[in-house]
N, C-alpha and C. Protein backbone atom coordinates (compact mmCIF):
# COMPACT_ATOMS: atom_id res chain seq x y z
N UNK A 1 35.37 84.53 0.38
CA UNK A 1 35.76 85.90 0.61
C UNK A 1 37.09 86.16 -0.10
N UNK A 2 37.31 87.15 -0.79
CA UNK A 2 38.35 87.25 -1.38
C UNK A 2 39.18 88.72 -0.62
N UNK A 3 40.51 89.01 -1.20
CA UNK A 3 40.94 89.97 -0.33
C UNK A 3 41.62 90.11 -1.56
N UNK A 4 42.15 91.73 -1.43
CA UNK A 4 43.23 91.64 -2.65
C UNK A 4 44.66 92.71 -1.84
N UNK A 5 45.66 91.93 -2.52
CA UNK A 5 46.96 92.25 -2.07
C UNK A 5 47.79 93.08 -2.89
N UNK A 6 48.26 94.52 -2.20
CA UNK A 6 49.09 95.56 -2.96
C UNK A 6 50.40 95.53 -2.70
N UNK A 7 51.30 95.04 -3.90
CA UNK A 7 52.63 95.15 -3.71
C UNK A 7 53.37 96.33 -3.99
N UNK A 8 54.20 96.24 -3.70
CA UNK A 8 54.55 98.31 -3.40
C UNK A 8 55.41 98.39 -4.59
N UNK A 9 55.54 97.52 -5.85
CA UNK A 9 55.71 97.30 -7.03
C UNK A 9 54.94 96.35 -7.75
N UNK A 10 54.99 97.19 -9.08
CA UNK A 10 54.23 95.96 -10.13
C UNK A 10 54.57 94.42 -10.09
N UNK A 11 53.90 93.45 -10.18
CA UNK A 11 54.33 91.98 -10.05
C UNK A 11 54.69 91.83 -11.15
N UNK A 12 55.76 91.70 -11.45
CA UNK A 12 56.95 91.06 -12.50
C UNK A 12 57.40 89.56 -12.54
N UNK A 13 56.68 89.09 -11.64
CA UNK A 13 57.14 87.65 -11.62
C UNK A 13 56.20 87.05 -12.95
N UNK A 14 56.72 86.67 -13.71
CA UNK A 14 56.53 85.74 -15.03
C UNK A 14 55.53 84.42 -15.05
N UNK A 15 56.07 83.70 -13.93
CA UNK A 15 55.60 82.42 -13.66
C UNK A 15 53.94 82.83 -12.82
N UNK A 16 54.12 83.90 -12.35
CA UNK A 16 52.46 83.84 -11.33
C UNK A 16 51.42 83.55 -12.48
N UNK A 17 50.63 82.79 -12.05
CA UNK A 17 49.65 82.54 -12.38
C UNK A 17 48.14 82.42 -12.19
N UNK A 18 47.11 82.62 -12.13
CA UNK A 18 45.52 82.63 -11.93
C UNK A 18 45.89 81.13 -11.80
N UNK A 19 45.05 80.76 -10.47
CA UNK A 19 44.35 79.55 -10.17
C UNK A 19 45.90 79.06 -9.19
N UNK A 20 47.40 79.65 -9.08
CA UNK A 20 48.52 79.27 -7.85
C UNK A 20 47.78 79.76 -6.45
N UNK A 21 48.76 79.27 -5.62
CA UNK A 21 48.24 79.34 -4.46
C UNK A 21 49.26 80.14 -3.59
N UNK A 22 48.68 80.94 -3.16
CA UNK A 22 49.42 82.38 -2.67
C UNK A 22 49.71 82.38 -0.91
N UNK A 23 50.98 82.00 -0.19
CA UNK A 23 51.40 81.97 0.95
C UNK A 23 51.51 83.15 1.58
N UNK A 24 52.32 82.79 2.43
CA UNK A 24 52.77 84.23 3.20
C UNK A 24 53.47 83.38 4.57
N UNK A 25 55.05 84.44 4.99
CA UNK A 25 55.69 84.04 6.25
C UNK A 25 55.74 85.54 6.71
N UNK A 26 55.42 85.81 7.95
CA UNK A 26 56.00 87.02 8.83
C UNK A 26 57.26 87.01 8.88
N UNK A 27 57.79 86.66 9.66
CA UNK A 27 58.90 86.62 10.15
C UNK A 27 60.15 85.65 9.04
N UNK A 28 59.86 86.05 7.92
CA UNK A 28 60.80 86.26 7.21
C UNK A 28 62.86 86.36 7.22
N UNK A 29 63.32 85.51 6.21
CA UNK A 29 64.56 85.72 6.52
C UNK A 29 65.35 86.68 5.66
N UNK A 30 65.54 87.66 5.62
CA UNK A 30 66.67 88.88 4.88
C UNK A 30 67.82 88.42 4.40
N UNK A 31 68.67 88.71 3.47
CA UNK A 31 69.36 88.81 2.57
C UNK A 31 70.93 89.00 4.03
N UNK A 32 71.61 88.39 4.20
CA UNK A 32 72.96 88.57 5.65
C UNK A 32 71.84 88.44 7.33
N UNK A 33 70.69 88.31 7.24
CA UNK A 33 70.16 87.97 8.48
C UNK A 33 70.27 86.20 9.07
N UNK A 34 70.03 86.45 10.21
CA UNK A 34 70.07 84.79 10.72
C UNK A 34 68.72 85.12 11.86
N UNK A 35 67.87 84.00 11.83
CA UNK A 35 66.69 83.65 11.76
C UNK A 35 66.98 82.38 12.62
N UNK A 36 66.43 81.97 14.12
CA UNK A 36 67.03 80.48 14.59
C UNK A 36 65.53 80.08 14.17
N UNK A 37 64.32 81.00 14.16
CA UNK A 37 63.31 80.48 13.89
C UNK A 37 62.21 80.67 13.06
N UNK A 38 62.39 80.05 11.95
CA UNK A 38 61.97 79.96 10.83
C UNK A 38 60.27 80.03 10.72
N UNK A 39 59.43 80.84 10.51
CA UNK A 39 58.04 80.44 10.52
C UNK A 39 57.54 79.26 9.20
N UNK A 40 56.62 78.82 9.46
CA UNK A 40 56.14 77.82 8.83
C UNK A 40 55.17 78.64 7.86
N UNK A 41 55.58 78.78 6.52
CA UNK A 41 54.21 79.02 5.17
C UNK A 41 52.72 79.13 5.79
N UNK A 42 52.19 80.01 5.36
CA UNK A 42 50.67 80.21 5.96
C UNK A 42 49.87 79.94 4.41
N UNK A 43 48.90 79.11 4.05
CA UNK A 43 48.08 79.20 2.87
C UNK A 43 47.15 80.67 2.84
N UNK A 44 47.57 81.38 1.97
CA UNK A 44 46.39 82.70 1.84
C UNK A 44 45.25 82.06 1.33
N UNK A 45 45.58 81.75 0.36
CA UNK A 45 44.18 81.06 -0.72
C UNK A 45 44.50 81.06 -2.11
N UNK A 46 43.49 80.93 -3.05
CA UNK A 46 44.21 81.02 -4.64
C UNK A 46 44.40 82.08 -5.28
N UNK A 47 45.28 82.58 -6.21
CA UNK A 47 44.87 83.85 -6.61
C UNK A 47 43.84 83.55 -7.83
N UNK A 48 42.85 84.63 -7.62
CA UNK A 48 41.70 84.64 -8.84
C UNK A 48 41.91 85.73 -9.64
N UNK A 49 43.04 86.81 -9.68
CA UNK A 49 43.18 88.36 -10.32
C UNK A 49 44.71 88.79 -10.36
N UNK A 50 45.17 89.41 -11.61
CA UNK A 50 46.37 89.98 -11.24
C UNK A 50 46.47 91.15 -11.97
N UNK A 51 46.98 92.07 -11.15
CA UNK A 51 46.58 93.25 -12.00
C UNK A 51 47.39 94.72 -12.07
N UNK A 52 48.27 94.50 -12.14
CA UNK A 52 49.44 95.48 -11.99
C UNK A 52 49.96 95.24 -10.37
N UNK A 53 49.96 95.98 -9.53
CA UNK A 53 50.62 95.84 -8.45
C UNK A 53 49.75 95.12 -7.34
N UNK A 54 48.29 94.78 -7.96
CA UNK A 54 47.51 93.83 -7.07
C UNK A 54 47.16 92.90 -7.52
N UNK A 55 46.86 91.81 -6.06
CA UNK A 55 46.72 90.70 -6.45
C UNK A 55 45.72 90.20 -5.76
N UNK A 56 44.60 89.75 -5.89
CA UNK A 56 43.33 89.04 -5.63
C UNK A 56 43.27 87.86 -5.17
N UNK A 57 43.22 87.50 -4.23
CA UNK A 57 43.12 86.20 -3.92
C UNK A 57 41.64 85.37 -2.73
N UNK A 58 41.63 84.21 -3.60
CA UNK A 58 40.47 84.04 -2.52
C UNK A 58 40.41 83.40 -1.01
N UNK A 59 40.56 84.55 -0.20
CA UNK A 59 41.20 83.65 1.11
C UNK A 59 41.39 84.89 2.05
N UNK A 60 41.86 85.10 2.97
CA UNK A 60 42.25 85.44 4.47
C UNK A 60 43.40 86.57 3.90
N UNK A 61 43.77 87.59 4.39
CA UNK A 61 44.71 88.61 4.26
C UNK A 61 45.77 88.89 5.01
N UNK A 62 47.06 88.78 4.64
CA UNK A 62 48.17 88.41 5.27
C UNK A 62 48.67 89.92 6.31
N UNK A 63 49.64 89.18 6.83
CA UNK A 63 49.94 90.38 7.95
C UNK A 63 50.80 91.39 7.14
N UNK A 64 50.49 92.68 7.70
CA UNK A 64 51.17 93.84 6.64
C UNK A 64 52.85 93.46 6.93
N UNK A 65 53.54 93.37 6.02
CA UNK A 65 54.67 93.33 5.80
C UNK A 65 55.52 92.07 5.91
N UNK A 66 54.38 90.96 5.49
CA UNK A 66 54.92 89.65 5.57
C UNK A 66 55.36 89.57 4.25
N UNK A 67 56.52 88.38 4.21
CA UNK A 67 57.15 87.80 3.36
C UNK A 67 55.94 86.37 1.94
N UNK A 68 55.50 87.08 0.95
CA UNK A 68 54.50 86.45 0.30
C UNK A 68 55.36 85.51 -0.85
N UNK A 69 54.49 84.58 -1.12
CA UNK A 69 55.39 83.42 -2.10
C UNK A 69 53.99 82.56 -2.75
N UNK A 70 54.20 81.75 -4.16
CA UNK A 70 53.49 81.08 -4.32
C UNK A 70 53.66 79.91 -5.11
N UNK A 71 52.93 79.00 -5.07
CA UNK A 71 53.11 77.55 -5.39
C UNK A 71 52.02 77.57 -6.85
N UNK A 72 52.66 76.46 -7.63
CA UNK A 72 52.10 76.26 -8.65
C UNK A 72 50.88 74.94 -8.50
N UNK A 73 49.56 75.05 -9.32
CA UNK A 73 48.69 73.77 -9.31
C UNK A 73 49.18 72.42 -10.17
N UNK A 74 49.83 71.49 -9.50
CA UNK A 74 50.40 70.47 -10.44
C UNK A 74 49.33 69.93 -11.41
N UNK A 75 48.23 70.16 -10.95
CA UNK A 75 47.06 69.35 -11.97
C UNK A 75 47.37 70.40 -12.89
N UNK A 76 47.45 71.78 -13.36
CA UNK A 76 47.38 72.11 -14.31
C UNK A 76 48.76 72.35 -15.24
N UNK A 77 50.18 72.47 -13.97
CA UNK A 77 51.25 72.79 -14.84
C UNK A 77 51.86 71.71 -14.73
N UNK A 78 51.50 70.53 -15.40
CA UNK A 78 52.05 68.82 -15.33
C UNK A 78 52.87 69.03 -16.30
N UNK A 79 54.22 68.44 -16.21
CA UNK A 79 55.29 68.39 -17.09
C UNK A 79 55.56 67.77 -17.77
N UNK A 80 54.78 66.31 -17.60
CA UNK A 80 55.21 65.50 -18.90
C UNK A 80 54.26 65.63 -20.18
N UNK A 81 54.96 64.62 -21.28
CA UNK A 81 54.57 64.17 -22.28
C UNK A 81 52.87 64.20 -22.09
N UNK A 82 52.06 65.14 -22.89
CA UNK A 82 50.35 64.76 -23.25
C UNK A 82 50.25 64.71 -24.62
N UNK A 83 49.52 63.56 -24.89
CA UNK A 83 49.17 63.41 -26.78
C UNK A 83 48.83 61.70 -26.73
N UNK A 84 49.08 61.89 -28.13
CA UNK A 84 48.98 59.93 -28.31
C UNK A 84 49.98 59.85 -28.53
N UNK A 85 50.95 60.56 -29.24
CA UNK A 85 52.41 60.13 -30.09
C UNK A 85 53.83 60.96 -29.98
N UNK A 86 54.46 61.26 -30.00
CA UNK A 86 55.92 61.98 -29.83
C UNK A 86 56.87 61.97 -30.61
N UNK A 87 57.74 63.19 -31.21
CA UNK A 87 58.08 62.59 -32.34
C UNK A 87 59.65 63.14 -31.84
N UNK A 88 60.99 62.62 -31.89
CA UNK A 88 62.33 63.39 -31.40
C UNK A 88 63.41 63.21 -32.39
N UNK A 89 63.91 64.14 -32.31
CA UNK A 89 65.22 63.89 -32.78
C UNK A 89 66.51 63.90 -32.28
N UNK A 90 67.68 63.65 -32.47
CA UNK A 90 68.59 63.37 -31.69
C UNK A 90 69.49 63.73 -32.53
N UNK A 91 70.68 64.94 -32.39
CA UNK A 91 71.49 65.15 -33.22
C UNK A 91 73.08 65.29 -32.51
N UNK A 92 73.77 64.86 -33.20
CA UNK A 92 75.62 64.98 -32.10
C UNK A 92 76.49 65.45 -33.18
N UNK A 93 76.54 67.09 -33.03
CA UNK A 93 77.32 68.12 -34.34
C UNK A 93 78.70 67.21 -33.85
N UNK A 94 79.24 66.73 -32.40
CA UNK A 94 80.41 66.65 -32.03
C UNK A 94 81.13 65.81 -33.20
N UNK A 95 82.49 65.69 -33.76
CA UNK A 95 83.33 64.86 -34.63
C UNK A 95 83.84 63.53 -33.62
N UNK A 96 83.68 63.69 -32.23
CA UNK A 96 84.27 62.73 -31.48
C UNK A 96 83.41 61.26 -31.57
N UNK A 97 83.70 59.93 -31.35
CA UNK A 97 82.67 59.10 -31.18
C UNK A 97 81.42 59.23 -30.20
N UNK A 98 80.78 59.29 -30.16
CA UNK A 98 79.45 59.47 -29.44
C UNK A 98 78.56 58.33 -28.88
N UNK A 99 78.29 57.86 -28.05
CA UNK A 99 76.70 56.85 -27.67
C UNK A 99 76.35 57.06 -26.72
N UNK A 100 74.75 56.84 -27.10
CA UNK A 100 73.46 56.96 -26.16
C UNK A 100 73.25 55.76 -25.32
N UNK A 101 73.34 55.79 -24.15
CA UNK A 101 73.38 54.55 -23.18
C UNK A 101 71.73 54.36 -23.24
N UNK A 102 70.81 55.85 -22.82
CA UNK A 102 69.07 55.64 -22.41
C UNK A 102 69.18 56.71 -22.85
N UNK A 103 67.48 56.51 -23.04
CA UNK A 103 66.14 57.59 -23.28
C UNK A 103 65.17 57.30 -23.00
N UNK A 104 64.68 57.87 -22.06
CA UNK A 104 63.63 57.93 -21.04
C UNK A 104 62.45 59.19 -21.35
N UNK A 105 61.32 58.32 -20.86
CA UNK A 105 60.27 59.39 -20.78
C UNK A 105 59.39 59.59 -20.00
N UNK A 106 58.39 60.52 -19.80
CA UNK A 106 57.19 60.12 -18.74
C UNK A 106 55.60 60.44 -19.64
N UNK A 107 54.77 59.90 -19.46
CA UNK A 107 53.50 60.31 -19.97
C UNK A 107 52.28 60.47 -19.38
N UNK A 108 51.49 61.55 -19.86
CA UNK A 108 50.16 61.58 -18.70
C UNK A 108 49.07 61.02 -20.09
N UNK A 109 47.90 60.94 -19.11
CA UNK A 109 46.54 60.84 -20.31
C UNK A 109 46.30 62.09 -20.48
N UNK A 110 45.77 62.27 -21.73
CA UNK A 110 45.13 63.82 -21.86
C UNK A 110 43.63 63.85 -22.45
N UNK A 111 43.27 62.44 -22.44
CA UNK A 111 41.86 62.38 -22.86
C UNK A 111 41.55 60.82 -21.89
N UNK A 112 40.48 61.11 -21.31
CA UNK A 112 40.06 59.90 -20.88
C UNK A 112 38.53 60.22 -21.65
């Protein structure tokens, strides 16, 4: 079942993405408010649509005027190194003496 969600502005957030996973808190904390009790993230479901000021998601429909947020899918926005090979350069414009103690990396498979 999908539901779709109208924000009372266009979604400008950059990072949202098709296939994140779209929360929601009621009881929300404001900008100079104090809150002793914090609600716990509710999972809406994923979003499958985005579309100017709505947003589609497949899942359950949040309470009107809750506080909405969303999480990214690590399987798809994985941060490291994918390939067979890597190529870097390393440059120090500085005139002062300079050295590299480490260089470190991380790598995923991208073909099995």
């Amino acid at each position: 079942m999908s539901v779709i969600i109208t924000i009372s502005n266009n979604v400008n957030n950059v990072s949202l993405q098709l296939g994140d996973m779209a929360y929601y808190v009621e009881n929300a904390v404001l900008e100079g408010e104090i809150n002793s009790t914090p609600d716990i993230p509710v999972l809406i479901g994923e979003i499958i649509d985005i579309d100017g000021s709505d947003i589609e998601v497949d899942g359950s429909s949040p309470p009107i005027g809750a506080f909405l947020m969303f999480s990214k899918n690590k399987i798809i926005n994985d941060s490291n190194l994918i390939g067979y090979f890597s190529r870097i350069k390393l440059v120090n414009n500085d005139t002062n003496y300079a050295e590299i103690y480490k260089i470190s990396s991380e790598i995923s498979v991208s073909s099995k």
